[in-house]
Protein backbone atom coordinates (compact mmCIF):
# COMPACT_ATOMS: atom_id res chain seq x y z
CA UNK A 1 202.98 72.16 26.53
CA UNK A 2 200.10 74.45 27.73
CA UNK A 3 198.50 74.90 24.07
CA UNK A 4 198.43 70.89 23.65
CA UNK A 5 197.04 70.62 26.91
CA UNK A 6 194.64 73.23 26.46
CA UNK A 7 193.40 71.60 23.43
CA UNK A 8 193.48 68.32 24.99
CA UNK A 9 191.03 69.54 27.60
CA UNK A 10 188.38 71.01 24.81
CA UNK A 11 188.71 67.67 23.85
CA UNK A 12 187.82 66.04 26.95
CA UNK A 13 185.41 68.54 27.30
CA UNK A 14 183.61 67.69 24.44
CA UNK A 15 183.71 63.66 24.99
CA UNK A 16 181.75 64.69 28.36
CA UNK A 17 179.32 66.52 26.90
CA UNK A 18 178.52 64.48 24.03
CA UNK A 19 178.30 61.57 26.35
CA UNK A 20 176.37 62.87 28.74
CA UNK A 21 174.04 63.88 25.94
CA UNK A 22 173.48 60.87 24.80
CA UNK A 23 172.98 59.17 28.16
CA UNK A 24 170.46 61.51 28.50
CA UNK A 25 168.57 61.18 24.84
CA UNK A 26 168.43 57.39 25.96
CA UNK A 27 166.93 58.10 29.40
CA UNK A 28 163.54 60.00 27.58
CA UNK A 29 162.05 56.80 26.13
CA UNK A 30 162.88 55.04 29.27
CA UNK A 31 161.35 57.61 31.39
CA UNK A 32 158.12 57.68 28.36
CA UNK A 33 157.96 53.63 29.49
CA UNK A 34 158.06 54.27 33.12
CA UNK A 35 154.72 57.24 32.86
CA UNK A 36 152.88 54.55 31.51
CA UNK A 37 153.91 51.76 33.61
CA UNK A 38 152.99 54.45 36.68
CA UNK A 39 149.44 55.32 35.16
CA UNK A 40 148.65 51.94 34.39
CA UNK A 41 149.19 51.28 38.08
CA UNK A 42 147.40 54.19 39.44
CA UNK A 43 144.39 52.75 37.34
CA UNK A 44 144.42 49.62 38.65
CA UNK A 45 144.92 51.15 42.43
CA UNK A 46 141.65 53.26 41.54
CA UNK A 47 139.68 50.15 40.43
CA UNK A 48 140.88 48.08 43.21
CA UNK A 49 139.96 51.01 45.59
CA UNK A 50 136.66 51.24 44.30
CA UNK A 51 135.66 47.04 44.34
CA UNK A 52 137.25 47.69 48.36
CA UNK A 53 134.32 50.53 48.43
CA UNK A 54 131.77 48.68 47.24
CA UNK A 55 132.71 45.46 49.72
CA UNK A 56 132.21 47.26 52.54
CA UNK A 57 129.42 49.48 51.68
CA UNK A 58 127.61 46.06 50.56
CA UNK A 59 128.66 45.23 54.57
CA UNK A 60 125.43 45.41 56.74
């Protein structure tokens, strides 16, 4: 019994690894799409930022 359960376990050892693996090949071009979703934000923060500074420098 211990033999078939020891290659039973390789096995399931495997199946996790190769899984997890590709969960994680699928997360890169996700996480690609998110760094440009973030930097496209931080651009428009920095341009809305620097209309704000020119509002109130344009204050009297």
């Amino acid at each position: 019994m211990d033999p078939v359960l020891r290659q039973f376990n390789d096995y399931v050892l495997y199946l996790k690894h190769n899984l997890n693996a590709r969960a994680i090949a699928s997360l890169r071009g996700e996480a690609t799409s998110i760094q440009t979703e973030i930097s496209r934000l931080i651009e428009q923060m920095n341009w809305s930022i620097a209309r704000a500074d020119e509002f109130v420098k344009s204050m009297p």
